[in-house]
Protein backbone atom coordinates (compact mmCIF):
# COMPACT_ATOMS: atom_id res chain seq x y z
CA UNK A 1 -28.86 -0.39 54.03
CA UNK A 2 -25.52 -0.49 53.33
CA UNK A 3 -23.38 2.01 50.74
CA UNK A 4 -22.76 -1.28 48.39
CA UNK A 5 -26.16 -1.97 48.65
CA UNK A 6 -27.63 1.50 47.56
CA UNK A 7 -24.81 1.52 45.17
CA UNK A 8 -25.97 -1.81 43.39
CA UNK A 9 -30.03 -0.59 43.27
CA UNK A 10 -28.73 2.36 41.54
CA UNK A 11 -27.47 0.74 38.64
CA UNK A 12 -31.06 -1.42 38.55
CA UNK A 13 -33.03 1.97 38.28
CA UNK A 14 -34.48 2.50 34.77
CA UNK A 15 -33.38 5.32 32.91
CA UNK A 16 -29.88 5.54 34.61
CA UNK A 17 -26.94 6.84 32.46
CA UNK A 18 -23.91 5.32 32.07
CA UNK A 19 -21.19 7.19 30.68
CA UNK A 20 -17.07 7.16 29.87
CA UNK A 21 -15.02 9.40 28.29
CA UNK A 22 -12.37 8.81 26.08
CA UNK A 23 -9.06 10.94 25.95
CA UNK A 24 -7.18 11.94 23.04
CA UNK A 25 -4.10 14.05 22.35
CA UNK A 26 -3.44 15.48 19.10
CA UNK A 27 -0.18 14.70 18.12
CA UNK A 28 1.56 17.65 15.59
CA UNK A 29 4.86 16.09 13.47
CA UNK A 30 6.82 18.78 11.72
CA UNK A 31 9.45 17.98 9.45
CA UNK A 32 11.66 19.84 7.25
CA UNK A 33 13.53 18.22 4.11
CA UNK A 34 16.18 20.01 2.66
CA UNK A 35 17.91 19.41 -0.44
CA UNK A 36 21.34 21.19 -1.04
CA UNK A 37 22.71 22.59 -4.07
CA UNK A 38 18.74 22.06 -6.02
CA UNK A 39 18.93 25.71 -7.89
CA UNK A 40 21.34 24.13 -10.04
CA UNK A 41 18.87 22.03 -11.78
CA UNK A 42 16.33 24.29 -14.41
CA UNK A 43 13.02 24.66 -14.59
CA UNK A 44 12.22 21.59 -17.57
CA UNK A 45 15.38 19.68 -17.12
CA UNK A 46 15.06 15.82 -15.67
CA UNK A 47 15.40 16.37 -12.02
CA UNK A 48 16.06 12.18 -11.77
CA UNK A 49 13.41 9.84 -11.19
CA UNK A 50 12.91 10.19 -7.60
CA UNK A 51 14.36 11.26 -4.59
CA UNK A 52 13.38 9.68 -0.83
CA UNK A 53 13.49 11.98 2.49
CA UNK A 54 14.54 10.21 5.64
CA UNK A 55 12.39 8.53 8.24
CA UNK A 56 10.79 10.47 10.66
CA UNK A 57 8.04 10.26 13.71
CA UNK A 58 7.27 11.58 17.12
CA UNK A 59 7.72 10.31 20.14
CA UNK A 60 4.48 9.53 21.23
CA UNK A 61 4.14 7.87 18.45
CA UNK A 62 7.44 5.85 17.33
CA UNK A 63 5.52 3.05 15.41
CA UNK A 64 3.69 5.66 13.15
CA UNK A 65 7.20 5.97 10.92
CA UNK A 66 6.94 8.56 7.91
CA UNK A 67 8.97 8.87 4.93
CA UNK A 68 8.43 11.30 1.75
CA UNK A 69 9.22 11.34 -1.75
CA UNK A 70 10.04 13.58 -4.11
CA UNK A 71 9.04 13.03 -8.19
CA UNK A 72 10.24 14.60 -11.44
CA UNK A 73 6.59 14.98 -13.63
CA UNK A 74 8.53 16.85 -16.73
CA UNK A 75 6.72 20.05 -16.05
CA UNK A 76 5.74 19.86 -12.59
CA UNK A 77 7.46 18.62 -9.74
CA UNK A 78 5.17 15.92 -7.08
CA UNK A 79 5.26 14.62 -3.09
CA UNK A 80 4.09 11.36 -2.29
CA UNK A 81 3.49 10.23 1.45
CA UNK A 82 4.81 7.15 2.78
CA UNK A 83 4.59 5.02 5.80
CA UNK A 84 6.76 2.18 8.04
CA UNK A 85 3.69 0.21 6.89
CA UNK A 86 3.88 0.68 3.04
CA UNK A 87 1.45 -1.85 2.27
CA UNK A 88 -1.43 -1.16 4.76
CA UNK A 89 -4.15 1.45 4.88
CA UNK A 90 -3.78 4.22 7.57
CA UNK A 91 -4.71 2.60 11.19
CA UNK A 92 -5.86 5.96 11.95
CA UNK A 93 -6.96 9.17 9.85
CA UNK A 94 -4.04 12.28 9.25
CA UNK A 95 -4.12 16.06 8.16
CA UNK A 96 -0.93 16.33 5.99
CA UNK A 97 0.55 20.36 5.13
CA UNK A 98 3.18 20.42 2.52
CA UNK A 99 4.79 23.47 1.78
CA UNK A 100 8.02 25.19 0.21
CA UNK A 101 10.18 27.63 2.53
CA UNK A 102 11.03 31.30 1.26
CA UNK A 103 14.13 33.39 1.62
CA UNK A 104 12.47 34.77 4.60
CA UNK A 105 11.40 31.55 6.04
CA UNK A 106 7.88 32.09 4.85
CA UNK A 107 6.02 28.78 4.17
CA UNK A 108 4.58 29.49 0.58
CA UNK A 109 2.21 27.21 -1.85
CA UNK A 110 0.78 25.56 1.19
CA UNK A 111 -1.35 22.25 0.16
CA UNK A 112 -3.09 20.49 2.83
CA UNK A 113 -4.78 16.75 2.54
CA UNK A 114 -6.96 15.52 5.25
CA UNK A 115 -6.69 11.46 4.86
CA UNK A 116 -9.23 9.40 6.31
CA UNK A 117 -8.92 6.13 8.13
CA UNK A 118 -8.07 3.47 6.09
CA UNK A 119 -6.28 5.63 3.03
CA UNK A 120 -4.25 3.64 1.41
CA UNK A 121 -0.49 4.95 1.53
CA UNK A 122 1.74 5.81 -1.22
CA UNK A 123 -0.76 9.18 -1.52
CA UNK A 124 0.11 12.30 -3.34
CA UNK A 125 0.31 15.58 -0.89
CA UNK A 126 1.55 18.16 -2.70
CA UNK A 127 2.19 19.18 -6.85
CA UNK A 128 3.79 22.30 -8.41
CA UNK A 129 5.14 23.25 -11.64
CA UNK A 130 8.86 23.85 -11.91
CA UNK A 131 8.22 27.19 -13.71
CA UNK A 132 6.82 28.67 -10.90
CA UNK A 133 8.84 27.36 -7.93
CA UNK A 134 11.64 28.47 -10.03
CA UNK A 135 10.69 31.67 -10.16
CA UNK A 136 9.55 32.12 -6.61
CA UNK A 137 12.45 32.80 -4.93
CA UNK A 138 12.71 29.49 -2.90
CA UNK A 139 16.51 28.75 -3.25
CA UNK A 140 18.46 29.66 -0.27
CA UNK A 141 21.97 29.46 -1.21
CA UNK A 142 21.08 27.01 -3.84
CA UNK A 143 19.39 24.69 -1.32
CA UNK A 144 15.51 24.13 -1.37
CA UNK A 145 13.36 23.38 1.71
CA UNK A 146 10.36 21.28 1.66
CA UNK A 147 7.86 21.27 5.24
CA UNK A 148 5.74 18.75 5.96
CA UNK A 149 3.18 18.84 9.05
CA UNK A 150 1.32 15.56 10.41
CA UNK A 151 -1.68 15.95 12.63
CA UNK A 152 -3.30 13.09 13.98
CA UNK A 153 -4.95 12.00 17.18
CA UNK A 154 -3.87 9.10 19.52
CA UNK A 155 -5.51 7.49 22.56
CA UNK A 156 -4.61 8.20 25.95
CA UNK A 157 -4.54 5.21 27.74
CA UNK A 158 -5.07 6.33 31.84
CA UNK A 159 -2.29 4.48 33.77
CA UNK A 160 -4.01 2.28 35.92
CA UNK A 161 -5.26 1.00 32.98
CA UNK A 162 -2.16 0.56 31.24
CA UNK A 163 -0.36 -1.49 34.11
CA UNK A 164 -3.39 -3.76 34.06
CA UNK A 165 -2.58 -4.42 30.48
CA UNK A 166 1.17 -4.41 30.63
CA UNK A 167 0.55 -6.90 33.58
CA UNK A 168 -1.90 -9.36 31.38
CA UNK A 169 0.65 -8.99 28.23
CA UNK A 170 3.10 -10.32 30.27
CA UNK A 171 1.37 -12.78 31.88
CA UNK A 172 -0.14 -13.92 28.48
CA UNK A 173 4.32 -14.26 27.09
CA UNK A 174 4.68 -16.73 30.09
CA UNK A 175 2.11 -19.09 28.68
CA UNK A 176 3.40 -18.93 25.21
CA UNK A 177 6.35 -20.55 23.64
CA UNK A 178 8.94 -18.09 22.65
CA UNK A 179 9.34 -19.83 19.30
CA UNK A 180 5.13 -20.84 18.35
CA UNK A 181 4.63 -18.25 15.37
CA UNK A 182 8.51 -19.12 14.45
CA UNK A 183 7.28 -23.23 14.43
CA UNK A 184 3.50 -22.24 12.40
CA UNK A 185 5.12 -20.80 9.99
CA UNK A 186 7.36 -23.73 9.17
CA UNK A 187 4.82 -25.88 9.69
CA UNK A 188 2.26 -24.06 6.59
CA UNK A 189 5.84 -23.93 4.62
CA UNK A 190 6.18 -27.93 5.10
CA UNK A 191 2.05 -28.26 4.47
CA UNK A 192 2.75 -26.30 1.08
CA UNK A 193 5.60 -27.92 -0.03
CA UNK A 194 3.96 -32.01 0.91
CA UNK A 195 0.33 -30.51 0.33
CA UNK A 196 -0.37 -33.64 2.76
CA UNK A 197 -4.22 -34.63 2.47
CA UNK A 198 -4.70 -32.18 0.52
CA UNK A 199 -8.58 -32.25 -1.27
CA UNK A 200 -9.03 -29.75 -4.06
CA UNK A 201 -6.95 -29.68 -7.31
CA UNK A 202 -6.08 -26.75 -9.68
CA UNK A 203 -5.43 -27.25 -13.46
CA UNK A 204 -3.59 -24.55 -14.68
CA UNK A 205 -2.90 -24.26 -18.27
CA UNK A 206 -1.96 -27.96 -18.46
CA UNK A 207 -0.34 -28.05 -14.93
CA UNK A 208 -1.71 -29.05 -11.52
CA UNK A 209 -1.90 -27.40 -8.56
CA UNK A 210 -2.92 -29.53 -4.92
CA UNK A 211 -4.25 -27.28 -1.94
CA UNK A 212 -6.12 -27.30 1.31
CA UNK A 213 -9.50 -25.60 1.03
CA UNK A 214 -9.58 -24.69 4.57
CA UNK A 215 -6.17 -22.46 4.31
CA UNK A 216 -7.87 -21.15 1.08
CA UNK A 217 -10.97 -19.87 2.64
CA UNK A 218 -8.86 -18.92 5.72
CA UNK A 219 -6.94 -17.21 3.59
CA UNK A 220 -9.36 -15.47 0.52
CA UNK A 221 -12.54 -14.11 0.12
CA UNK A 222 -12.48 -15.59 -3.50
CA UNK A 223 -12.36 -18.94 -2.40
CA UNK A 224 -14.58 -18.54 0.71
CA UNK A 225 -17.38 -17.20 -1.32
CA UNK A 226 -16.87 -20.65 -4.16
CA UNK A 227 -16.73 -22.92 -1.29
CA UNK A 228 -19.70 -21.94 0.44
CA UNK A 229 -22.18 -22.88 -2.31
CA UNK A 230 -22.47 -25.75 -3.99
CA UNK A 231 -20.26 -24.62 -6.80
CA UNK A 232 -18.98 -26.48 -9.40
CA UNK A 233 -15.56 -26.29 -8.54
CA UNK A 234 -16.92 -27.37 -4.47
CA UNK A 235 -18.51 -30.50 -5.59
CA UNK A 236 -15.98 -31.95 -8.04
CA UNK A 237 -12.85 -30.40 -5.67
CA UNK A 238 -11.35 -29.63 -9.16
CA UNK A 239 -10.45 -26.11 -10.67
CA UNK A 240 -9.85 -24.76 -13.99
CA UNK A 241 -7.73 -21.51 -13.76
CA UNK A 242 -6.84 -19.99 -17.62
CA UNK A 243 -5.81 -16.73 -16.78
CA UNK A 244 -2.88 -16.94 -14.78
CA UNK A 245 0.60 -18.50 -15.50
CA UNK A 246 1.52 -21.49 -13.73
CA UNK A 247 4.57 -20.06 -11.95
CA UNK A 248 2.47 -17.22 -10.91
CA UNK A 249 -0.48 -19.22 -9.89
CA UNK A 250 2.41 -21.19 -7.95
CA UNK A 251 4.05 -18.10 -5.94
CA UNK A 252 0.30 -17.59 -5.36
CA UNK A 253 -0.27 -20.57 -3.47
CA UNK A 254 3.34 -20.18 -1.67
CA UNK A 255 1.61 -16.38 -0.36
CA UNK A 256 -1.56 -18.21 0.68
CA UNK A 257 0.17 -20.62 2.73
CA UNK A 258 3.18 -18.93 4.25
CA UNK A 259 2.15 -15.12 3.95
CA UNK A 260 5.98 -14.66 2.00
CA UNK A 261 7.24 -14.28 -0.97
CA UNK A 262 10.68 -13.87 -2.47
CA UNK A 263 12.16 -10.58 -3.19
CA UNK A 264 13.63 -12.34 -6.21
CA UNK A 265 10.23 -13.26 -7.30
CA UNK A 266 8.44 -10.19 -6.49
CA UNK A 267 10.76 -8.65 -8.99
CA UNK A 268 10.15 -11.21 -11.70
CA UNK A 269 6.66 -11.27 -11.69
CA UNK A 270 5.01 -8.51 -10.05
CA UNK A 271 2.69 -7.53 -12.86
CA UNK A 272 1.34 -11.07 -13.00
CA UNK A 273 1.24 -11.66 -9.05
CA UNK A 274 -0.64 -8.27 -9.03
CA UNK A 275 -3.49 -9.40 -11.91
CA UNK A 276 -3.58 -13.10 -9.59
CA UNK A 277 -4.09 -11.02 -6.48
CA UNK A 278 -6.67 -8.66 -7.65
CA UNK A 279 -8.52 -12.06 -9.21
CA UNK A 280 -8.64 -13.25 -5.88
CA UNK A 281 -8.99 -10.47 -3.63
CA UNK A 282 -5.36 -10.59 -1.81
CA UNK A 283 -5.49 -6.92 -1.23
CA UNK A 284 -2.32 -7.11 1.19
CA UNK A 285 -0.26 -9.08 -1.54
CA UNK A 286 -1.51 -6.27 -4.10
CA UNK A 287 -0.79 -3.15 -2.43
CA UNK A 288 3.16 -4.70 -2.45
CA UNK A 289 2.73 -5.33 -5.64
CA UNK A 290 1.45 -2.23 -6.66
CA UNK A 291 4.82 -0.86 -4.52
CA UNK A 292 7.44 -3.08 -6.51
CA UNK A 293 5.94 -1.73 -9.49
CA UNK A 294 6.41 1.49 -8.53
CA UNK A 295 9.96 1.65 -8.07
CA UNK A 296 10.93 -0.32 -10.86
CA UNK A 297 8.93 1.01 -13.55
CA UNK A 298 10.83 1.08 -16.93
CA UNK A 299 10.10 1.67 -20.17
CA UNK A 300 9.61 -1.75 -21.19
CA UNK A 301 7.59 -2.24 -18.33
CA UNK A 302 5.32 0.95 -18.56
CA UNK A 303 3.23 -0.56 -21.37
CA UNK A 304 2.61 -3.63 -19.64
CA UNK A 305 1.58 -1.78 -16.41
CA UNK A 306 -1.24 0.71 -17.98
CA UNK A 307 -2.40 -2.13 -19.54
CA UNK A 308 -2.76 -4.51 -16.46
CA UNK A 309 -4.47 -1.95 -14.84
CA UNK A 310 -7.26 -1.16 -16.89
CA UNK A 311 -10.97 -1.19 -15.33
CA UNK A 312 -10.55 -4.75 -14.83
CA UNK A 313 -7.72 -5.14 -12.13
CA UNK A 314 -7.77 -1.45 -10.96
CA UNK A 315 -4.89 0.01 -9.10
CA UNK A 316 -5.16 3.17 -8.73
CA UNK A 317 -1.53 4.55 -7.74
CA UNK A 318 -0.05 2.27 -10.02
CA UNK A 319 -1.74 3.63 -13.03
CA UNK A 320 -1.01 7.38 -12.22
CA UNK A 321 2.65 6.27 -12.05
CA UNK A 322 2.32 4.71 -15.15
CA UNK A 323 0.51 7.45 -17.07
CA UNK A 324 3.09 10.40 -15.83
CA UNK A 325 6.33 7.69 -16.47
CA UNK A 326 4.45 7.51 -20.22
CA UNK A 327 3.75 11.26 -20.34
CA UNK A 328 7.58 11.61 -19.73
CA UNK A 329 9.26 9.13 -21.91
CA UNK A 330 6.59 8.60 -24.32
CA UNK A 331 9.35 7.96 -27.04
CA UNK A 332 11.51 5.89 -25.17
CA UNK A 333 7.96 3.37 -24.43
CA UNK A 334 6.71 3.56 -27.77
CA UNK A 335 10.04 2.40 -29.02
CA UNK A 336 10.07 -0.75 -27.16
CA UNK A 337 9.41 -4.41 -28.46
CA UNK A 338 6.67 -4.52 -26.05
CA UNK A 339 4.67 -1.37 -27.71
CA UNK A 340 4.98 -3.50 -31.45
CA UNK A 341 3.44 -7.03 -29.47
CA UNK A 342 0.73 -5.68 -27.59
CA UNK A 343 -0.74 -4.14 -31.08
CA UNK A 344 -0.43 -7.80 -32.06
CA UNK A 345 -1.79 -9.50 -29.50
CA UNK A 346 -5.00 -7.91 -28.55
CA UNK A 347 -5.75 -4.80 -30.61
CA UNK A 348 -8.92 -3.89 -28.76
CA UNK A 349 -7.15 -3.86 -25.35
CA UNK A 350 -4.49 -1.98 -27.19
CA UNK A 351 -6.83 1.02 -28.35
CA UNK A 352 -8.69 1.26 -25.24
CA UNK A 353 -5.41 1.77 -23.72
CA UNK A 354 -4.18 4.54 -25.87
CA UNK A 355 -7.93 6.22 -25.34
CA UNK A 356 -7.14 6.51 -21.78
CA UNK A 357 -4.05 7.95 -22.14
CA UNK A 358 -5.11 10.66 -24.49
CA UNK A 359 -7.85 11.95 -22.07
CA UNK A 360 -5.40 11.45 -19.16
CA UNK A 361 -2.79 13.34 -21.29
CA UNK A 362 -4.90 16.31 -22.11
């Protein structure tokens, strides 16, 4: 009998094992952010909004891209996490160490955060009051140096294996056109704009809306869910939508279709695209949101925020944001237009909010 022979009634015996083992490497990131001439500021003066580190990675890793940030709380001072994808969840989990350097080069008020796969990035790492970093003897000729440490574990691909994949990668670019996600994408912008044989219709606070109900399930969990029954809205192909604006609903559809919006619109209505997105579960389109928000929160925005993100469209980060910006510059938000309307316009919302706030702010 020959060796492939005995080789093939092995694998037919019963009981055999079969077994592979998978090689990792765990990859250690160490950064250090300095910033010069920080002693000047005082312990409960406005440090500025925020302040961003550069971008940093390792080598192994050059697609995992990291960036940190650096909050003024009033009291306390706060270090969010960022990442080259600032709108998707981590692709794999992290250890994160943030900590303050000494005179002596001592790491002091070490905070560590272990973040699992799929944590959803901004994420707080690290959180200290003025008062006492003030006092501990951080400044080094008036600078102050923040360390940050990423741990994380990659694959090791062996390299047999990775020709054979380089190889089929290439082989699989031959056979496409250079252009084909270039020519889709024009071609769902075109389908959006004509809405050619299109077969459901939204009504929208007096306006209508056509659409494809394939590219809507495609697209939605919302809409897969009401089309697979025999809803309502599935038999008569028409849909009554009261709780979103019309140009909202509109950039809505544009998203669904082409996967963009505008920056121009993004800043215009990123409260109400967020509200539309959480209604129908676009969790990509309201993590950006959530990000615009962030950065351009104002006092005549701030109200509007903690209010959209009540226990009905939760977003978690965005509400934190919007609690500390309030905690801050209560006065300057309380003085606004906005504060006076939303008393006005729905009192019980209004109350529930300010609830929220007091047990948040005590």
């Amino acid at each position: 009998m020959s060796d492939q022979q005995l080789n093939k009634e092995a694998l037919q015996l019963p009981g055999s094992t079969v077994w592979c083992q998978t090689q990792t490497e765990l990859l250690q990131l160490k950064f250090e952010w300095t910033f010069q001439q920080f002693a000047i500021l005082k312990s409960f003066e406005n440090w500025g909004s925020s302040y961003s580190s550069a971008k940093f990675f390792h080598e192994k890793n050059p697609e995992s891209k990291w960036t940190l940030f650096l909050f003024d709380q009033g009291a306390n001072m706060m270090v969010n996490l960022h990442s080259s994808f600032p709108n998707n969840p981590l692709r794999n989990p992290v250890r994160v160490t943030i900590s303050i350097s000494n005179k002596k080069r001592e790491k002091i008020f070490s905070q560590q955060h272990g973040l699992p796969q799929y944590t959803n990035l901004p994420y707080q790492v690290f959180q200290l009051e003025k008062k006492i970093l003030m006092e501990s003897g951080c400044f080094v000729n008036g600078n102050l140096t923040i360390n940050c440490v990423i741990e994380s574990l990659i694959q090791i691909i062996p390299e047999t294996l990775s020709k054979k994949l380089s190889i089929e990668a290439d082989d699989l670019d031959e056979k496409l056109f250079s252009n084909s996600d270039r020519l889709v994408a024009a071609e769902l912008k075109e389908l959006f704009e004509t809405m050619k044989f299109s077969d459901i219709v939204f009504n929208v606070r007096g306006r209508q809306f056509q659409a494809h109900k394939n590219i809507l399930v495609a697209r939605s969990k919302y809409f897969d869910a009401m089309f697979e029954h025999p809803t309502k809205e599935n038999l008569t192909n028409q849909i009554e939508v009261e709780d979103v604006e019309p140009a909202v609903f509109s950039e809505i559809l544009r998203f669904l279709y082409t996967g963009r919006l505008s920056e121009s619109t993004m800043g215009k209505m990123s409260a109400g695209i967020l509200a539309a997105a959480d209604k129908y579960l676009l969790e990509q389109l309201k993590m950006e949101c959530e990000t615009q928000l962030i950065h351009r929160m104002s006092a005549e925005n701030c109200l509007e925020l903690l209010l959209i993100t009540d226990e009905h469209h939760p977003a978690f980060h965005l509400r934190k944001y919007a609690v500390e910006f309030f905690r801050q510059f209560s006065g300057e938000v309380t003085a606004t237009d906005e504060w006076e309307k939303a008393k006005q316009q729905d009192l019980e919302q209004f109350n529930s909010m300010l609830m929220y706030l007091v047990k948040s702010l005590v």
